[in-house]
PDB file of N, CA and C in Angstrom:
ATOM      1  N   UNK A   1     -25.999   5.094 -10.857  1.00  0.00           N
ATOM      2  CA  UNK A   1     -25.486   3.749 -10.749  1.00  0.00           C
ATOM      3  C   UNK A   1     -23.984   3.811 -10.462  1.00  0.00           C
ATOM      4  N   UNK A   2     -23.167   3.337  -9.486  1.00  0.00           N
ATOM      5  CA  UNK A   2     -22.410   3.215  -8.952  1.00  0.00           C
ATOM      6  C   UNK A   2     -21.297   2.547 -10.095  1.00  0.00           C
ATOM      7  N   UNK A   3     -20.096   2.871 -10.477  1.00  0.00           N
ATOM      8  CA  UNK A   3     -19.180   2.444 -11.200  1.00  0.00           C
ATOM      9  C   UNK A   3     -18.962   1.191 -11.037  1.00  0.00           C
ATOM     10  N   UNK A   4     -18.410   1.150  -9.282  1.00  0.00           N
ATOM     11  CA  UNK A   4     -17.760  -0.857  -8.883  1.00  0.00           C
ATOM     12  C   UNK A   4     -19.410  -1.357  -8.003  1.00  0.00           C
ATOM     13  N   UNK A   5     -19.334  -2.347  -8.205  1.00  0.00           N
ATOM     14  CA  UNK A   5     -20.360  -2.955  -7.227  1.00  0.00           C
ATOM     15  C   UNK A   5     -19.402  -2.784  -6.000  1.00  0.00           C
ATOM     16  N   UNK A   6     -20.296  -3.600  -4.817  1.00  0.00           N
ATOM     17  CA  UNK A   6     -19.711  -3.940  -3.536  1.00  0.00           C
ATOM     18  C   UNK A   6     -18.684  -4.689  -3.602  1.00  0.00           C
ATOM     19  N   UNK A   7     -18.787  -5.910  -4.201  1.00  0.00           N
ATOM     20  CA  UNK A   7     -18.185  -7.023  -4.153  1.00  0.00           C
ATOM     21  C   UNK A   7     -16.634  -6.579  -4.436  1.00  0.00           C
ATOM     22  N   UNK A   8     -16.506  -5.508  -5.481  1.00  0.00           N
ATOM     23  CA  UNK A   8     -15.341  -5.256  -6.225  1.00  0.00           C
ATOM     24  C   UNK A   8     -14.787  -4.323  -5.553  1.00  0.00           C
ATOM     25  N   UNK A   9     -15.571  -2.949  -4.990  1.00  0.00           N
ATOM     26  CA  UNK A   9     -14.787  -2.617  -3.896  1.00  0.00           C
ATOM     27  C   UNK A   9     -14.000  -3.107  -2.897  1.00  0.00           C
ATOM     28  N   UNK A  10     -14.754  -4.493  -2.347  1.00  0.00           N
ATOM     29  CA  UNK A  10     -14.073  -4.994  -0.844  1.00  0.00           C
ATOM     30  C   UNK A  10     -12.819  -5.566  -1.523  1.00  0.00           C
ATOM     31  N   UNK A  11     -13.266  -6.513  -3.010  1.00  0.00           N
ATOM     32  CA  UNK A  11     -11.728  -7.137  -3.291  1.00  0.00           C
ATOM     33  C   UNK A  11     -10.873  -5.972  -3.455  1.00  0.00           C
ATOM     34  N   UNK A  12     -10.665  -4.356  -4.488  1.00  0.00           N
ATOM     35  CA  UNK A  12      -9.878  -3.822  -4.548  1.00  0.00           C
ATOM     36  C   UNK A  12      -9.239  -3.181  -3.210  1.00  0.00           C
ATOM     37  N   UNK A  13     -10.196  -2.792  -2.323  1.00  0.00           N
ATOM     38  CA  UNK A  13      -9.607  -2.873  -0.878  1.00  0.00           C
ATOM     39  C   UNK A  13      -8.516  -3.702   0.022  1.00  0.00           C
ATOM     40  N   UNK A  14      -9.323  -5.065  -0.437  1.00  0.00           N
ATOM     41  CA  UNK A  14      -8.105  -6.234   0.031  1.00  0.00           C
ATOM     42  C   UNK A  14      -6.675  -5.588  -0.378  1.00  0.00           C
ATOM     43  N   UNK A  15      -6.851  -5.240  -1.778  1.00  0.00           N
ATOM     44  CA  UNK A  15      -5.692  -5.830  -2.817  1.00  0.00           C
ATOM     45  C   UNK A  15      -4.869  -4.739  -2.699  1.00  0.00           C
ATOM     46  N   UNK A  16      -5.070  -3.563  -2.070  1.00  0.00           N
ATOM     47  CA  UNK A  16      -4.311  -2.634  -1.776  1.00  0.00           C
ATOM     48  C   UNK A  16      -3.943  -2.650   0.037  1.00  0.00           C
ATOM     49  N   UNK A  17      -4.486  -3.373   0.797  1.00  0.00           N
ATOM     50  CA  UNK A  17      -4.045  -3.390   1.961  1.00  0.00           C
ATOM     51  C   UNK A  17      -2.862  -4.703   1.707  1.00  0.00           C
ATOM     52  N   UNK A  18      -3.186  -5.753   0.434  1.00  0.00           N
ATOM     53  CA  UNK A  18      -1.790  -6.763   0.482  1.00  0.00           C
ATOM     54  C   UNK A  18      -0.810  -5.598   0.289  1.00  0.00           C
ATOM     55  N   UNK A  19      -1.196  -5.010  -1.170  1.00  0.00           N
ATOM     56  CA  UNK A  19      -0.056  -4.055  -1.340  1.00  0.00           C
ATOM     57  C   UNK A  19       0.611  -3.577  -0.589  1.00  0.00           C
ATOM     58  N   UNK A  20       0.312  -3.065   0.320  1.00  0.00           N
ATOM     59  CA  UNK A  20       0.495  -1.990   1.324  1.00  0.00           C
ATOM     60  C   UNK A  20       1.813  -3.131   2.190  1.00  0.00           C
ATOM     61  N   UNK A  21       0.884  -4.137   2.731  1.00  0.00           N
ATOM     62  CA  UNK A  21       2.099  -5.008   3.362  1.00  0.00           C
ATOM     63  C   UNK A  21       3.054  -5.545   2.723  1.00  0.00           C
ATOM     64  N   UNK A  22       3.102  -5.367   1.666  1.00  0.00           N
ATOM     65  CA  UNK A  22       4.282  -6.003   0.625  1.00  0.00           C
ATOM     66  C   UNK A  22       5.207  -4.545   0.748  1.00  0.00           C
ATOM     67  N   UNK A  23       5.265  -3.799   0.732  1.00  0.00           N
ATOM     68  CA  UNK A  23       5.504  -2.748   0.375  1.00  0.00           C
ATOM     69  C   UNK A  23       6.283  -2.476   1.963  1.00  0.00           C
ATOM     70  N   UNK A  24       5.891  -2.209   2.789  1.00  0.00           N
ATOM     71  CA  UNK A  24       5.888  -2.485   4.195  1.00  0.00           C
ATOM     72  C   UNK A  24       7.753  -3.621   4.246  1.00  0.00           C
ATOM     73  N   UNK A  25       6.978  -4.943   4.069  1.00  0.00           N
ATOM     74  CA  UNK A  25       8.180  -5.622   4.169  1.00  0.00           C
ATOM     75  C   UNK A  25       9.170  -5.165   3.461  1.00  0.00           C
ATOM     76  N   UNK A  26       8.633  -4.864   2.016  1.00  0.00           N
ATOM     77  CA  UNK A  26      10.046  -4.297   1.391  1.00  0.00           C
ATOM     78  C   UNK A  26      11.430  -3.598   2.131  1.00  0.00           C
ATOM     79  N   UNK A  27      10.716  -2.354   2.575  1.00  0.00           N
ATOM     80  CA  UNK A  27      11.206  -1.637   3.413  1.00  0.00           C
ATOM     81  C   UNK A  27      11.932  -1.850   4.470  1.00  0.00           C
ATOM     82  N   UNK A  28      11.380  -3.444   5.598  1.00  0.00           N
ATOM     83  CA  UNK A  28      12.114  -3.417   6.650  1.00  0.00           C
ATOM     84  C   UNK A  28      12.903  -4.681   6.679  1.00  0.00           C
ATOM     85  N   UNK A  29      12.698  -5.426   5.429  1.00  0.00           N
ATOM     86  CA  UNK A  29      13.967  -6.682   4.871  1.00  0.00           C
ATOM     87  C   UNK A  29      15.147  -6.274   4.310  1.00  0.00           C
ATOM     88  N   UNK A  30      14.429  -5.385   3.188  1.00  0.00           N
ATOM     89  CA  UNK A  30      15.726  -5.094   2.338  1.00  0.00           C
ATOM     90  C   UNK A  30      17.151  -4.517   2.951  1.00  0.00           C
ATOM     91  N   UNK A  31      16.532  -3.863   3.912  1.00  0.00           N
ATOM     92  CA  UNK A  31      17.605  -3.094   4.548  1.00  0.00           C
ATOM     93  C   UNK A  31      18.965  -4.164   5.400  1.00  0.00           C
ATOM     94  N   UNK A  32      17.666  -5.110   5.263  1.00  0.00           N
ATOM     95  CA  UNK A  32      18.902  -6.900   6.143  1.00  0.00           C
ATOM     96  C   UNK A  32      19.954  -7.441   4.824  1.00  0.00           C
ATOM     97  N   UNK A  33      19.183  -7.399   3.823  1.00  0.00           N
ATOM     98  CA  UNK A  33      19.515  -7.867   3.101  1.00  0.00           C
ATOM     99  C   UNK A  33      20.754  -7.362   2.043  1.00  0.00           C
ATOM    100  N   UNK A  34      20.802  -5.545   2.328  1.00  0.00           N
ATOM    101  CA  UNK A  34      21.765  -5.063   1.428  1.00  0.00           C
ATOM    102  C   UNK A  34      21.921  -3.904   2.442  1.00  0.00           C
ATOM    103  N   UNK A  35      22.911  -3.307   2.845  1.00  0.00           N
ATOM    104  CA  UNK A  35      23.386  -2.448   3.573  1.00  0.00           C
ATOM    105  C   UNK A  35      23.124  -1.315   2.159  1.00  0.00           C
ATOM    106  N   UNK A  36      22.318   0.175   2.769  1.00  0.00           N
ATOM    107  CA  UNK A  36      21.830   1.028   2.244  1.00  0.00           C
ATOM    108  C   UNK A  36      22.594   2.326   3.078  1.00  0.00           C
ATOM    109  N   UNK A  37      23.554   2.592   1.577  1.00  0.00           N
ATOM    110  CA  UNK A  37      24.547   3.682   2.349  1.00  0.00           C
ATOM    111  C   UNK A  37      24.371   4.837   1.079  1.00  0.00           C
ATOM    112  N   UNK A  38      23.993   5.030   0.152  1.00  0.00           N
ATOM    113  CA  UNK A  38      23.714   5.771  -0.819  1.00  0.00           C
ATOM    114  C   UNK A  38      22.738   6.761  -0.476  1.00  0.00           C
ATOM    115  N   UNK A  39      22.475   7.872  -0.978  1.00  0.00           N
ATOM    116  CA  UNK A  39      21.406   8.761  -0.685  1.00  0.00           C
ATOM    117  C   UNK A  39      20.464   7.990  -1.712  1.00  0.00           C
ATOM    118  N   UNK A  40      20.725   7.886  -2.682  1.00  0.00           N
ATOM    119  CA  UNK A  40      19.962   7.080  -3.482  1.00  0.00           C
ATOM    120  C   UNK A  40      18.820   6.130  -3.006  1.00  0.00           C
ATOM    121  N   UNK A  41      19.529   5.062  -2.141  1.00  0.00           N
ATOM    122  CA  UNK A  41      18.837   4.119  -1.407  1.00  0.00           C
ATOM    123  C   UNK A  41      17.677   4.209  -0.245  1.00  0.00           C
ATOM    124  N   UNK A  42      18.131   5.536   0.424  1.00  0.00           N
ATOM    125  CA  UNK A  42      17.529   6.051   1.336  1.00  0.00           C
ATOM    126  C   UNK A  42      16.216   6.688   0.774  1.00  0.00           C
ATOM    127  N   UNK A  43      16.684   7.022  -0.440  1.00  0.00           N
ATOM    128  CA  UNK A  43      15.570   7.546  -1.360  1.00  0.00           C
ATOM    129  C   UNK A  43      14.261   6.518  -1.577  1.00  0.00           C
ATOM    130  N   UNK A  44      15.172   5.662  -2.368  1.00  0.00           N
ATOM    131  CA  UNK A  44      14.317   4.204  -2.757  1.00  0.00           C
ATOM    132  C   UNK A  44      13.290   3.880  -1.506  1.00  0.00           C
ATOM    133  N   UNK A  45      13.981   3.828  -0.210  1.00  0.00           N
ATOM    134  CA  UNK A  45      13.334   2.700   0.288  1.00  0.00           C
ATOM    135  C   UNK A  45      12.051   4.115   1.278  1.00  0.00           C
ATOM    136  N   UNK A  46      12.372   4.781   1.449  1.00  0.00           N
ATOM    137  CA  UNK A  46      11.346   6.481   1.818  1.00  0.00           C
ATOM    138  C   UNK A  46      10.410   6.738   0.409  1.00  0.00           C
ATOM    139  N   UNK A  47      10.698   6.115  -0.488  1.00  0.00           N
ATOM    140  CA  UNK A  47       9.622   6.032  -1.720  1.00  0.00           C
ATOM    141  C   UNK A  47       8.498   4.777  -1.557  1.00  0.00           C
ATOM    142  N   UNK A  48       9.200   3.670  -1.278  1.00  0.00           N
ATOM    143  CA  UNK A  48       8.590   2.845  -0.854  1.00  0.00           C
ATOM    144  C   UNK A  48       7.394   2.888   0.127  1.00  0.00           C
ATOM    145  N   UNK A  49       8.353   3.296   1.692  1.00  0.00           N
ATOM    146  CA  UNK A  49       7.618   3.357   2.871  1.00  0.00           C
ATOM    147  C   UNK A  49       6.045   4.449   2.267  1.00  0.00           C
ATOM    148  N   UNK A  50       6.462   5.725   1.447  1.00  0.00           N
ATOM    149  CA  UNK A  50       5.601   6.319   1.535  1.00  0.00           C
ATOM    150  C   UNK A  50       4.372   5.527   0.292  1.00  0.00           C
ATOM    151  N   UNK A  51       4.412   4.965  -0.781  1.00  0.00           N
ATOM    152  CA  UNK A  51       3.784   3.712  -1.509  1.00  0.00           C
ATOM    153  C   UNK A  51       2.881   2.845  -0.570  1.00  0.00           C
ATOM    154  N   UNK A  52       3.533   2.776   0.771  1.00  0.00           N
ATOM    155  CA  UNK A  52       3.015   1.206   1.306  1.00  0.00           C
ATOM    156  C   UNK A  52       2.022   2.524   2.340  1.00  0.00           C
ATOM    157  N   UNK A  53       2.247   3.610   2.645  1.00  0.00           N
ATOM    158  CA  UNK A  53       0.936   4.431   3.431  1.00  0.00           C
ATOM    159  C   UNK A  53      -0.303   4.703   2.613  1.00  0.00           C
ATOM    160  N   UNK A  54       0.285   5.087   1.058  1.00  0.00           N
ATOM    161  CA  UNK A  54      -0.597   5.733   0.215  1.00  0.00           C
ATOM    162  C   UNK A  54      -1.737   4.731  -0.426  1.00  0.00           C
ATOM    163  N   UNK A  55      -0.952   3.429  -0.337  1.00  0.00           N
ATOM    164  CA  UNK A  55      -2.209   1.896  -0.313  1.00  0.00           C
ATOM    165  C   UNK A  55      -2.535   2.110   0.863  1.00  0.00           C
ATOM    166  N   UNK A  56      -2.573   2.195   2.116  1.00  0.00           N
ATOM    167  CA  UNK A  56      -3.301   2.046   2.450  1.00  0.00           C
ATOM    168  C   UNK A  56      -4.331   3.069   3.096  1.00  0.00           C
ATOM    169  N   UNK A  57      -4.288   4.109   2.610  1.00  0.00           N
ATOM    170  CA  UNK A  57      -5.434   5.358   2.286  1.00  0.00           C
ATOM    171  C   UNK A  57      -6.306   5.042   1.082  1.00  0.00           C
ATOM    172  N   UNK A  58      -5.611   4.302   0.108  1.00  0.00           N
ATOM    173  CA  UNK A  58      -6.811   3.908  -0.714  1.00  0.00           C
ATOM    174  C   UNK A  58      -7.828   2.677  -0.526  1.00  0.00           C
ATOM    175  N   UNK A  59      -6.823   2.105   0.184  1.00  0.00           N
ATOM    176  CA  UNK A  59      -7.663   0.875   0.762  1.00  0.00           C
ATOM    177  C   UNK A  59      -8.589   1.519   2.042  1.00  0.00           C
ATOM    178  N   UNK A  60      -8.255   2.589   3.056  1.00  0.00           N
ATOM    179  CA  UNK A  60      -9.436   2.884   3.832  1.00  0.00           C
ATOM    180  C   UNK A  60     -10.389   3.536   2.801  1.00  0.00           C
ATOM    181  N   UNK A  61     -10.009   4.464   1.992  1.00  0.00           N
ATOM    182  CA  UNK A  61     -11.388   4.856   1.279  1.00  0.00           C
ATOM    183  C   UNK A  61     -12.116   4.342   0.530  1.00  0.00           C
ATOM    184  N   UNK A  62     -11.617   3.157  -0.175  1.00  0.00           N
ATOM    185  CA  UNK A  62     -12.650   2.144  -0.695  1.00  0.00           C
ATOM    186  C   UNK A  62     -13.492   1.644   0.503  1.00  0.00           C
ATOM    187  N   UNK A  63     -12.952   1.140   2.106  1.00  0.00           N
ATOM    188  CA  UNK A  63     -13.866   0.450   2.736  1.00  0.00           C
ATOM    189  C   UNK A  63     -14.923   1.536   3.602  1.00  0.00           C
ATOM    190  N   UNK A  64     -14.251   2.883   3.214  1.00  0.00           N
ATOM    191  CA  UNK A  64     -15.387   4.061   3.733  1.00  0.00           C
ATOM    192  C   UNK A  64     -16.722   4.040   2.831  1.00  0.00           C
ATOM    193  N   UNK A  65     -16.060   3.928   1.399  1.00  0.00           N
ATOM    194  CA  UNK A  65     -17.125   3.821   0.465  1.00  0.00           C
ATOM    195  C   UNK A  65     -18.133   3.121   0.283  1.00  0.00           C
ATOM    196  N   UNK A  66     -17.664   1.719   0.860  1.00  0.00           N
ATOM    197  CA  UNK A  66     -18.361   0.313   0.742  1.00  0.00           C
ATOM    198  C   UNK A  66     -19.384   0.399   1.803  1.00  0.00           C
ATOM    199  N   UNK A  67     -18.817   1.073   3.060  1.00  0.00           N
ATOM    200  CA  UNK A  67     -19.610   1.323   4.099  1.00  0.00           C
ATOM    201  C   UNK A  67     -20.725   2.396   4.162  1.00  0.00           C
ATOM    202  N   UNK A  68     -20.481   3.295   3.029  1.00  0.00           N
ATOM    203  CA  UNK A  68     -21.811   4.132   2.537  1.00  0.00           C
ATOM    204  C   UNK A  68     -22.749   3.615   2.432  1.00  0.00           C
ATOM    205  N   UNK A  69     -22.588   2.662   1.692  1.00  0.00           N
ATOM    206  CA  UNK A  69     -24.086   2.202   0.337  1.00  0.00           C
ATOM    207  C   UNK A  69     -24.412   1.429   1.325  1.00  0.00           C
TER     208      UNK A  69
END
């Protein structure tokens, strides 16, 4: 017996591809919004970018999964 149903896969899928675009914008606003001259920052926002890929690898493998069953 399968842990998530279907239903809960597709929503946690959604909910990591929003993520993903939230995460996304973060990245290419903030930089309007505050001039990023720190290594620090460069850090932050390359932590980010890589956050907003890693949703959405979890979001394809939930909809690989969903597409199993």
């Amino acid at each position: 017996m399968p842990l998530l149903s279907d239903v809960w896969l597709e929503i946690l899928s959604e909910l990591f591809v929003n993520l993903a675009a939230a995460w996304f914008a973060i990245v290419f606003i903030e930089p309007l919004t505050r001039i990023v001259q720190s290594p620090e920052g460069v850090f932050i926002l390359t932590l980010k970018f890589i956050l907003g890929i890693l949703s959405l690898v979890i979001a394809k493998n939930l909809r690989e999964e969903l597409k199993k069953r």
